[in-house]
N, C-alpha and C. Protein backbone atom coordinates (compact mmCIF):
# COMPACT_ATOMS: atom_id res chain seq x y z
N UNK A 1 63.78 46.38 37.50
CA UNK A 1 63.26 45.18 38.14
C UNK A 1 62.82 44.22 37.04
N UNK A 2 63.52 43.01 37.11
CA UNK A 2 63.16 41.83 35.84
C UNK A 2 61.91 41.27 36.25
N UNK A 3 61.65 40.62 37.28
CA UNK A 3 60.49 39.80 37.60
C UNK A 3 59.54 40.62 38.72
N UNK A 4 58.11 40.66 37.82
CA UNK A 4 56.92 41.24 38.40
C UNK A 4 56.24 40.18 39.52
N UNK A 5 55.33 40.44 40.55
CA UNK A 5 54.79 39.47 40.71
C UNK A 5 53.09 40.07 40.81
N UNK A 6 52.22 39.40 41.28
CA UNK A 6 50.87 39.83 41.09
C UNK A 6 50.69 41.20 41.72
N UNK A 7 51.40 41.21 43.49
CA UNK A 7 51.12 42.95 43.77
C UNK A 7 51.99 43.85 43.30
N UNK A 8 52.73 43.37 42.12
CA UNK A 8 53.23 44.64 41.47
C UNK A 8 52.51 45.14 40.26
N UNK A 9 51.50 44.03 39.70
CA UNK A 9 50.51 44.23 38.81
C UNK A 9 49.34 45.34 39.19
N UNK A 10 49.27 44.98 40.92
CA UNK A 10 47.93 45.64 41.44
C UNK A 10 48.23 47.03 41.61
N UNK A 11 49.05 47.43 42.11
CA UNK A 11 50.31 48.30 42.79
C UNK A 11 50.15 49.29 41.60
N UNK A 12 50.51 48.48 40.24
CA UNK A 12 50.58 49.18 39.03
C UNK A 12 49.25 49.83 38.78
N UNK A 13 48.51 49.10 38.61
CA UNK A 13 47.20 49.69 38.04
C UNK A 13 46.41 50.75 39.18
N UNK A 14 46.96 50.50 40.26
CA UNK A 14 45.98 51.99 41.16
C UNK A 14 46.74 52.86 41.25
N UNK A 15 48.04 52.63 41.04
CA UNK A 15 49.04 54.40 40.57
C UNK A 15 48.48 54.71 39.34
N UNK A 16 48.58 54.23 38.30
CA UNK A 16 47.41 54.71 37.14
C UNK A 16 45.95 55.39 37.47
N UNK A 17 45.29 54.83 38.44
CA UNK A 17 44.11 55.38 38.64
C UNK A 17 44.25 56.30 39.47
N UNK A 18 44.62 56.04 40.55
CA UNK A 18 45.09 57.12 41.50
C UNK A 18 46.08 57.50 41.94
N UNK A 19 46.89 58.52 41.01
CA UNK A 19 48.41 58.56 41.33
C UNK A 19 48.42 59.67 42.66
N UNK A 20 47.63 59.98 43.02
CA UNK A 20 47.60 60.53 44.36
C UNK A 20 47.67 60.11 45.67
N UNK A 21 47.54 58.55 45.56
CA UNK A 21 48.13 58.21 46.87
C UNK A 21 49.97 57.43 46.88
N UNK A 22 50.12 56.86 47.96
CA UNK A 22 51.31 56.15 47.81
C UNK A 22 50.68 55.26 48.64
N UNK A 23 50.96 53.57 47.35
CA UNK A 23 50.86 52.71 48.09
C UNK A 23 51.58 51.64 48.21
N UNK A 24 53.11 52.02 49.30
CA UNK A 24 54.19 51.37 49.43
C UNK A 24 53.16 50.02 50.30
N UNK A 25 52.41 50.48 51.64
CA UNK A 25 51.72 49.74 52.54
C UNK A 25 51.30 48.89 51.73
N UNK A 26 50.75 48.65 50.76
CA UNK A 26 50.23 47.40 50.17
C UNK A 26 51.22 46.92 49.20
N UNK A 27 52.60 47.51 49.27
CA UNK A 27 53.47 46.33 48.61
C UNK A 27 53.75 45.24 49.63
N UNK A 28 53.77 46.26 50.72
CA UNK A 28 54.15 45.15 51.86
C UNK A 28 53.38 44.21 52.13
N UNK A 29 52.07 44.62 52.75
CA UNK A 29 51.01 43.97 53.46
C UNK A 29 50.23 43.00 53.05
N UNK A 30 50.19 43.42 51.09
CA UNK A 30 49.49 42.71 50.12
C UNK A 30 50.18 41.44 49.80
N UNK A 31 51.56 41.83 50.01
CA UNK A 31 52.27 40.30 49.77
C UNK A 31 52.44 39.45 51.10
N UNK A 32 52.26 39.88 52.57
CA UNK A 32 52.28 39.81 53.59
C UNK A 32 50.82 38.61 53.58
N UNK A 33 50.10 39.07 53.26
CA UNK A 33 48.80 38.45 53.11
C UNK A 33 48.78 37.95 52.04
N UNK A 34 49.36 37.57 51.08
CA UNK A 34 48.86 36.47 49.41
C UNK A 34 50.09 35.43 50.43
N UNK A 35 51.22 36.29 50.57
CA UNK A 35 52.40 34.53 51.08
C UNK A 35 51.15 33.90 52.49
N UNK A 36 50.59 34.48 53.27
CA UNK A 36 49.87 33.72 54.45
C UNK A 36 48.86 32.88 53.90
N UNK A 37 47.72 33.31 52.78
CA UNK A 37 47.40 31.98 52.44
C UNK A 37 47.92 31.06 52.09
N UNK A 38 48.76 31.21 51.13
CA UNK A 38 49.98 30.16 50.63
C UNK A 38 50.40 29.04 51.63
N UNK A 39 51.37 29.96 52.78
CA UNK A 39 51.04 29.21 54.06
C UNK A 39 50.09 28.85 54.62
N UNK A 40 49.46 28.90 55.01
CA UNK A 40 47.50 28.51 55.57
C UNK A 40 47.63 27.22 54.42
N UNK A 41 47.62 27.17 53.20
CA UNK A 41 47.47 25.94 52.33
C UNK A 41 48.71 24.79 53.11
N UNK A 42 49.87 25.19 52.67
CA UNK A 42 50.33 24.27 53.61
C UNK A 42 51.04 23.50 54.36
N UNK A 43 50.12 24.50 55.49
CA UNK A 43 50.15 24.03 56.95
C UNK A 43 49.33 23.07 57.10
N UNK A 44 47.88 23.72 56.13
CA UNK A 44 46.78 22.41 56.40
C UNK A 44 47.08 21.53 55.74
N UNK A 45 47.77 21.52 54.80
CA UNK A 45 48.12 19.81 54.15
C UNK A 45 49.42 18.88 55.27
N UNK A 46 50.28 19.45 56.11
CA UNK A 46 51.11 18.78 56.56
C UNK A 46 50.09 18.52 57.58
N UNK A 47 49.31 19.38 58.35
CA UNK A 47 48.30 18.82 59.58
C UNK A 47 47.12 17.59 59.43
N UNK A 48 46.89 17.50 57.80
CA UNK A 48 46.35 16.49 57.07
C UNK A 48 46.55 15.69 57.23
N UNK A 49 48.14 15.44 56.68
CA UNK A 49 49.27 14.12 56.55
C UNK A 49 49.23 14.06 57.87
N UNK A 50 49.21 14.48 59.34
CA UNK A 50 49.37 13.55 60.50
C UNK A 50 47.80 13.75 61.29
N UNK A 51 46.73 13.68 60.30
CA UNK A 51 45.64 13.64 60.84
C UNK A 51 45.16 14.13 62.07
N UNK A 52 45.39 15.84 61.67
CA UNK A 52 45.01 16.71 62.54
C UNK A 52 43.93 17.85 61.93
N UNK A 53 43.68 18.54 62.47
CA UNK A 53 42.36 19.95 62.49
C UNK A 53 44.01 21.47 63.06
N UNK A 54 44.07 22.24 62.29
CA UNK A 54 44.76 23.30 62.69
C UNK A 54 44.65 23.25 64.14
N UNK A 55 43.36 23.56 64.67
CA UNK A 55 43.04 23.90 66.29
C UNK A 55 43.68 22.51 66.41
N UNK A 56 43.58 21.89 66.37
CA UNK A 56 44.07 20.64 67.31
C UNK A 56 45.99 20.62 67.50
N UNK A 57 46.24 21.55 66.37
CA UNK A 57 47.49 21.36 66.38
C UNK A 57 48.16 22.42 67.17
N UNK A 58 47.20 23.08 67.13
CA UNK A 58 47.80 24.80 68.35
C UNK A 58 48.04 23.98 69.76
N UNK A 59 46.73 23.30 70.09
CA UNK A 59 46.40 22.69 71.70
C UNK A 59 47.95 21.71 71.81
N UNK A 60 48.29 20.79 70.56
CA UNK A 60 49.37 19.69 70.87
C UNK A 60 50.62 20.39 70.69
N UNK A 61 50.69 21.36 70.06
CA UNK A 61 51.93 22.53 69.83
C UNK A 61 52.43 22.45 71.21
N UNK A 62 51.38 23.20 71.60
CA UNK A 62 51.57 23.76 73.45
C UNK A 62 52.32 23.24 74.43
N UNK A 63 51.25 21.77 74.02
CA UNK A 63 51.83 20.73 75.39
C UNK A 63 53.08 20.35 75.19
N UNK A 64 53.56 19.99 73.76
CA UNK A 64 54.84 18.93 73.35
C UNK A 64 55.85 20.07 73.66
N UNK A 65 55.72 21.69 73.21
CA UNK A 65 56.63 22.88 73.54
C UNK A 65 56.91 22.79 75.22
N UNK A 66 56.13 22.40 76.17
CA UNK A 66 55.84 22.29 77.34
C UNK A 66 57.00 21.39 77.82
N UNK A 67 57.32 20.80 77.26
CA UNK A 67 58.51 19.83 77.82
C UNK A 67 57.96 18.19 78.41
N UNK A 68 58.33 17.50 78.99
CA UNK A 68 57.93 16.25 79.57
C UNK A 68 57.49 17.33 80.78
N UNK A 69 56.68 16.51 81.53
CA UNK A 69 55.60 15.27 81.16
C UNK A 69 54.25 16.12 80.16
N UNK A 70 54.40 16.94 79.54
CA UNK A 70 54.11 17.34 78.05
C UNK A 70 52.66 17.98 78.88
N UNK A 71 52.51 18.85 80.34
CA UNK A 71 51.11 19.22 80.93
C UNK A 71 50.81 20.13 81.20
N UNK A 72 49.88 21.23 80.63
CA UNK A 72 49.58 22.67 80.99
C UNK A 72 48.32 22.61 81.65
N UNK A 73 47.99 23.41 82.40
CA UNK A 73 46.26 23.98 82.93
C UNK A 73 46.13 24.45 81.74
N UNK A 74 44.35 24.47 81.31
CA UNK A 74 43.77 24.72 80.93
C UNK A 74 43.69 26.47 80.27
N UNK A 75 43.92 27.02 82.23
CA UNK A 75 44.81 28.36 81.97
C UNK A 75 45.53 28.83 81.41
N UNK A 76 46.96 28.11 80.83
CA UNK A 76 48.05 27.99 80.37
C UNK A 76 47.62 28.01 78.64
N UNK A 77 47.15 26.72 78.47
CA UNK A 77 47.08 26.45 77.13
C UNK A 77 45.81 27.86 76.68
N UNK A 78 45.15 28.11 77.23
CA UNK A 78 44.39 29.85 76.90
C UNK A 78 45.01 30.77 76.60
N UNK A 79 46.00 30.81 77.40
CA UNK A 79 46.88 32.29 77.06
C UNK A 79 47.91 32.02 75.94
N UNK A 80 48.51 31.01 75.84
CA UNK A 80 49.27 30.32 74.39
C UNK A 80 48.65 30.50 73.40
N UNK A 81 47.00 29.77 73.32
CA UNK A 81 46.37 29.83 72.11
C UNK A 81 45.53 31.04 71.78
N UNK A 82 45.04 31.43 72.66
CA UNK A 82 44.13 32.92 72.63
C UNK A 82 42.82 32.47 72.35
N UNK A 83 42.40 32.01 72.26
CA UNK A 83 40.66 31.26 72.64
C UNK A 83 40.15 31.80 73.67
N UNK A 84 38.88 31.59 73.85
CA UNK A 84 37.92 31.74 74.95
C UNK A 84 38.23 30.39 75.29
N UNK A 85 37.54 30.75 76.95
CA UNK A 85 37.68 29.73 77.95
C UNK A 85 36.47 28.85 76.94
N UNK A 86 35.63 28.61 76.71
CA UNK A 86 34.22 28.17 75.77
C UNK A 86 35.01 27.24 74.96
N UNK A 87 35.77 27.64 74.31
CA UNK A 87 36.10 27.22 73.20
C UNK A 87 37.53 26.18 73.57
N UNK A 88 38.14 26.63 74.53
CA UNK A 88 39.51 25.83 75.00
C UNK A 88 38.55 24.64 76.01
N UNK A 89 37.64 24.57 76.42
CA UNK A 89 36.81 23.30 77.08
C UNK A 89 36.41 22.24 76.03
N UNK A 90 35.88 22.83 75.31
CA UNK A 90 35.37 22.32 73.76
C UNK A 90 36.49 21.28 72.82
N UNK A 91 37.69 21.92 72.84
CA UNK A 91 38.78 21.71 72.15
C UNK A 91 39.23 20.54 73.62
N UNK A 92 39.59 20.75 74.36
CA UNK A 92 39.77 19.19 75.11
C UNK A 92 39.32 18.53 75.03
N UNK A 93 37.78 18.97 75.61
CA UNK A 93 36.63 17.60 75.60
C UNK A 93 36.79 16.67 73.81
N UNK A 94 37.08 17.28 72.94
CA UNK A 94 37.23 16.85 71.49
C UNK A 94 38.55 15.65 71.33
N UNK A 95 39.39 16.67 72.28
CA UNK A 95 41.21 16.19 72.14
C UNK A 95 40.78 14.79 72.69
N UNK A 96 40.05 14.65 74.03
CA UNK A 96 40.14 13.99 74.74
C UNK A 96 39.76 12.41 74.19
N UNK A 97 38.60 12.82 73.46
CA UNK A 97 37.57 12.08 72.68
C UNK A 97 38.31 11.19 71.56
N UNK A 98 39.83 11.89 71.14
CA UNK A 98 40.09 11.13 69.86
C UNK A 98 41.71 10.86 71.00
N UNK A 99 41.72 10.90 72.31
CA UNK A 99 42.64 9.98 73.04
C UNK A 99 44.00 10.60 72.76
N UNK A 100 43.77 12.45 72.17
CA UNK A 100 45.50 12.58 71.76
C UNK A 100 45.87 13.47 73.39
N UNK A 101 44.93 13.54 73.54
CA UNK A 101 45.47 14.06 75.42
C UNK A 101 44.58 13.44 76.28
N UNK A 102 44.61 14.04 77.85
CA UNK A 102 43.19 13.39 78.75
C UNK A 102 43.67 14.48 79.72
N UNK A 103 42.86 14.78 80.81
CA UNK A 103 42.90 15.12 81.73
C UNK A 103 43.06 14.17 82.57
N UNK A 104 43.99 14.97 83.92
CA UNK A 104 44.44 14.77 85.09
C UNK A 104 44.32 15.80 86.78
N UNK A 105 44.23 15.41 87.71
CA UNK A 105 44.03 16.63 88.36
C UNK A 105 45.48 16.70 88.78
N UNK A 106 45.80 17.90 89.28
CA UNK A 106 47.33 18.54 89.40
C UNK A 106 47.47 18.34 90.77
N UNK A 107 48.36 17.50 90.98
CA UNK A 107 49.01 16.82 92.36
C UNK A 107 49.25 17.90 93.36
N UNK A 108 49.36 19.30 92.70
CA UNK A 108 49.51 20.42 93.42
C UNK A 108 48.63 21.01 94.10
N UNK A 109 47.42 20.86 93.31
CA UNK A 109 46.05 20.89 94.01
C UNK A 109 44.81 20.45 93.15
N UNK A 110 44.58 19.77 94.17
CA UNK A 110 43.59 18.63 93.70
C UNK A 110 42.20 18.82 92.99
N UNK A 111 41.77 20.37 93.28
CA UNK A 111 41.13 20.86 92.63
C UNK A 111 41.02 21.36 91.07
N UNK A 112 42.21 21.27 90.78
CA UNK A 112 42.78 21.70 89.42
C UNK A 112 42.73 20.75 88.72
N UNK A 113 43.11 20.74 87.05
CA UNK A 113 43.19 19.93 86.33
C UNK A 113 44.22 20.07 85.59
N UNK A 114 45.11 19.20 85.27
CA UNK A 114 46.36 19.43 84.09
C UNK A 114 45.73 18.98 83.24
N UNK A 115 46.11 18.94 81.72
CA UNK A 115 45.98 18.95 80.29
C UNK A 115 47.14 17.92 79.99
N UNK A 116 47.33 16.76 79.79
CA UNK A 116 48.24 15.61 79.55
C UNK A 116 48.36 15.50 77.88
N UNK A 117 49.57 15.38 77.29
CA UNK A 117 49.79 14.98 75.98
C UNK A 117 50.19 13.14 76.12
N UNK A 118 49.08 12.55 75.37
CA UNK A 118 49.25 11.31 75.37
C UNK A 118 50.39 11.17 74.65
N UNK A 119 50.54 9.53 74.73
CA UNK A 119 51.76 8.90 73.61
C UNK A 119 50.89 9.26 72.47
N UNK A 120 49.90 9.15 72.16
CA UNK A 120 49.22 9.12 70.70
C UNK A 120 49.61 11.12 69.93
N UNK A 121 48.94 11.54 70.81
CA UNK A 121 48.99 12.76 70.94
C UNK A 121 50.78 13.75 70.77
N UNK A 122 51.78 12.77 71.04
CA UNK A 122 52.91 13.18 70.96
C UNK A 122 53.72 12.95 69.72
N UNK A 123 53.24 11.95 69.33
CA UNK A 123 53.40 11.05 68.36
C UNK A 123 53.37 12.10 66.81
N UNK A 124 51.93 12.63 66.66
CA UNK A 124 51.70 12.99 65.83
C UNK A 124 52.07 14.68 65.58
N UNK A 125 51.80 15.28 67.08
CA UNK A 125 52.73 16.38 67.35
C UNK A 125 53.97 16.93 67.03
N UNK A 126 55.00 15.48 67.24
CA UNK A 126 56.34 14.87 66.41
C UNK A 126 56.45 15.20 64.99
N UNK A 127 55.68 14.25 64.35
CA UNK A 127 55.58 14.55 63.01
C UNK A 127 54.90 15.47 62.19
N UNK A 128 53.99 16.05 62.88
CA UNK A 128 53.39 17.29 62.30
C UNK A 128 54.32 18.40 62.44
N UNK A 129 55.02 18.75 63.23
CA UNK A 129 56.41 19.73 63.59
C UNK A 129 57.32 19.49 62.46
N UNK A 130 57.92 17.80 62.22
CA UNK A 130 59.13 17.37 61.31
C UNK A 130 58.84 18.01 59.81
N UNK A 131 57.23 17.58 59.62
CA UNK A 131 56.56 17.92 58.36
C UNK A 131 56.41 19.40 57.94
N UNK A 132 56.16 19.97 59.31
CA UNK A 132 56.04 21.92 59.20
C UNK A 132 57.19 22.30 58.70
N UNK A 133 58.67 21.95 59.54
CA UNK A 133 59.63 22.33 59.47
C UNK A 133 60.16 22.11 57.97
N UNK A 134 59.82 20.95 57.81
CA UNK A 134 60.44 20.80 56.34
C UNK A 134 60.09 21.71 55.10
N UNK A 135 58.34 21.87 55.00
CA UNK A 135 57.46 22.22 54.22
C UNK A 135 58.14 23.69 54.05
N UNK A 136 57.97 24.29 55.42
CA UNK A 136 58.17 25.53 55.82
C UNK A 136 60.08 25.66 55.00
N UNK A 137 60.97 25.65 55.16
CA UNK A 137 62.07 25.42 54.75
C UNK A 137 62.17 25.55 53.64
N UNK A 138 61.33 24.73 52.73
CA UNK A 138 61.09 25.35 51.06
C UNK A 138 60.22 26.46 51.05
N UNK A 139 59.18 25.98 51.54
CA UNK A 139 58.63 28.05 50.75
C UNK A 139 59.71 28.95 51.13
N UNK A 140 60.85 28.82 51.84
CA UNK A 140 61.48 29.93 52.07
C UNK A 140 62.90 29.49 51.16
N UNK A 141 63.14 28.45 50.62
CA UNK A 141 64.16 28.30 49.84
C UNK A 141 64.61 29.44 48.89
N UNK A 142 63.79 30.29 48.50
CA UNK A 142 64.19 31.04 47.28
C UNK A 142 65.13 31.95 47.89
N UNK A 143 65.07 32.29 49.18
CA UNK A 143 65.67 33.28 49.96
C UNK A 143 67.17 32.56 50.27
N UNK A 144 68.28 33.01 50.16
CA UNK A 144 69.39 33.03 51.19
C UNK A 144 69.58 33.08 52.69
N UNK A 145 69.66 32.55 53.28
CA UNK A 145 70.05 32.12 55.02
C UNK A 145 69.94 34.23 55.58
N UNK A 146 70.82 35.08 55.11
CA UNK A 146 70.73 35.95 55.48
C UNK A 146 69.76 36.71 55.44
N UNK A 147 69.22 36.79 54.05
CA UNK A 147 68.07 37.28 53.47
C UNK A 147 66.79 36.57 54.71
N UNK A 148 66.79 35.74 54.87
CA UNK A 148 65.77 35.03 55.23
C UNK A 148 66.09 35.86 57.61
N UNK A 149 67.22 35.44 57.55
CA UNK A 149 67.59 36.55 58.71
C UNK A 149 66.78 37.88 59.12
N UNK A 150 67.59 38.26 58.25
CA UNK A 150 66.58 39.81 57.96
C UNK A 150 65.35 40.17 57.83
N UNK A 151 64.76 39.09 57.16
CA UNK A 151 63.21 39.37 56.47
C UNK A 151 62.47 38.52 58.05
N UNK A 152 63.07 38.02 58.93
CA UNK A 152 62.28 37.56 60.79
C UNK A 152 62.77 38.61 61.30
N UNK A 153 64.14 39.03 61.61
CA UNK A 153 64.14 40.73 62.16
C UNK A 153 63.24 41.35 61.78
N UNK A 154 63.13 41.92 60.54
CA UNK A 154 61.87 43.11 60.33
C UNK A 154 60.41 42.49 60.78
N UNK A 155 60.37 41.48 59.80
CA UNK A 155 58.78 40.50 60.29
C UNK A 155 58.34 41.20 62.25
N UNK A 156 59.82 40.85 63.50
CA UNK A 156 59.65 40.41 64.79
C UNK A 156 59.16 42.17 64.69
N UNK A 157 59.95 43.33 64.42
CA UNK A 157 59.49 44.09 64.89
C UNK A 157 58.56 44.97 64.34
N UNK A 158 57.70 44.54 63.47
CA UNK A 158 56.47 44.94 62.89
C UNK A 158 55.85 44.37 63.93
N UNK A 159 55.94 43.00 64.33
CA UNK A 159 54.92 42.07 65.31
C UNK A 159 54.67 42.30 66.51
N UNK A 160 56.20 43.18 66.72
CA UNK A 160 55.63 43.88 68.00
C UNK A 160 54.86 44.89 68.55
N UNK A 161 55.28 45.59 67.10
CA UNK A 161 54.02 47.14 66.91
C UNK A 161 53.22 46.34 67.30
N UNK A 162 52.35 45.23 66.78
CA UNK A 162 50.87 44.87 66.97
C UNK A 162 50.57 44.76 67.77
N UNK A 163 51.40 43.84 68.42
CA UNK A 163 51.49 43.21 69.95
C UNK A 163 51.40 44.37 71.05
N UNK A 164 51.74 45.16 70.92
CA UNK A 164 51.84 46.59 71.95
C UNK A 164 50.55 47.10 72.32
């Protein structure tokens, strides 16, 4: 192997100390977790550039994935994002406040409320996606189309262990 990277440094030095365990799991997991901050950096710089908050971008994810007229219940956008109900009230009343969605009540029943993606709100949704996609596209440049194949196959069914 020509090129080391940091968890092969780490990797290295606790087989030295403790050559009694095997720790393939943290070749994986350790690089699994150094590439996610990497990502986490940025994601938050493209959510920057279209003057967003991460959370804000889960809630506009939702709606714009939603199709026209871009509107989930409250319900809906909970089970997408995984929040508490507390916290998904909070996050509208906020959305609402900076005009990138509003509430509506649902023609279906009047008691209900839909979750509306404004023009403003779509807008930036738009370009925060164009910007992900792109960003996202290079950190994965080093990889080959197939390589990169393979490495979301394995990724999906590790994810499902979790998910189970």
């Amino acid at each position: 192997m020509s090129e080391m990277d940091e968890v092969d440094r780490i990797v290295g030095a606790w087989n030295a100390q403790r050559p009694d365990l095997d720790f393939a799991p943290l070749e994986v997991l350790s690089r699994v977790a150094r590439l996610s901050r990497h990502l986490d950096r940025a994601r938050r710089d493209v959510f920057r550039r279209s003057d967003l908050e991460a959370w804000e971008w889960d809630v506009l994810a939702a709606l714009r994935r939603a199709g026209a007229p871009f509107q989930l219940s409250p319900k809906q956008l909970l089970a997408q994002t995984l929040v508490s109900s507390g916290t998904m009230t909070n996050r509208i009343d906020r959305l609402v406040g900076r005009r990138l969605v509003r509430r509506e009540s649902d023609p279906a029943d009047g008691r209900s409320v839909l979750v509306t993606l404004t023009d403003d709100g779509r807008i930036r949704a738009d370009a925060a996606i164009t910007r992900l996609v792109d960003i996202e596209a290079e950190l994965l440049g080093a990889l080959p189309r197939t390589d990169r194949d393979r490495l979301a196959a394995l990724l999906r069914r590790l994810s499902i262990g979790f998910e189970a």
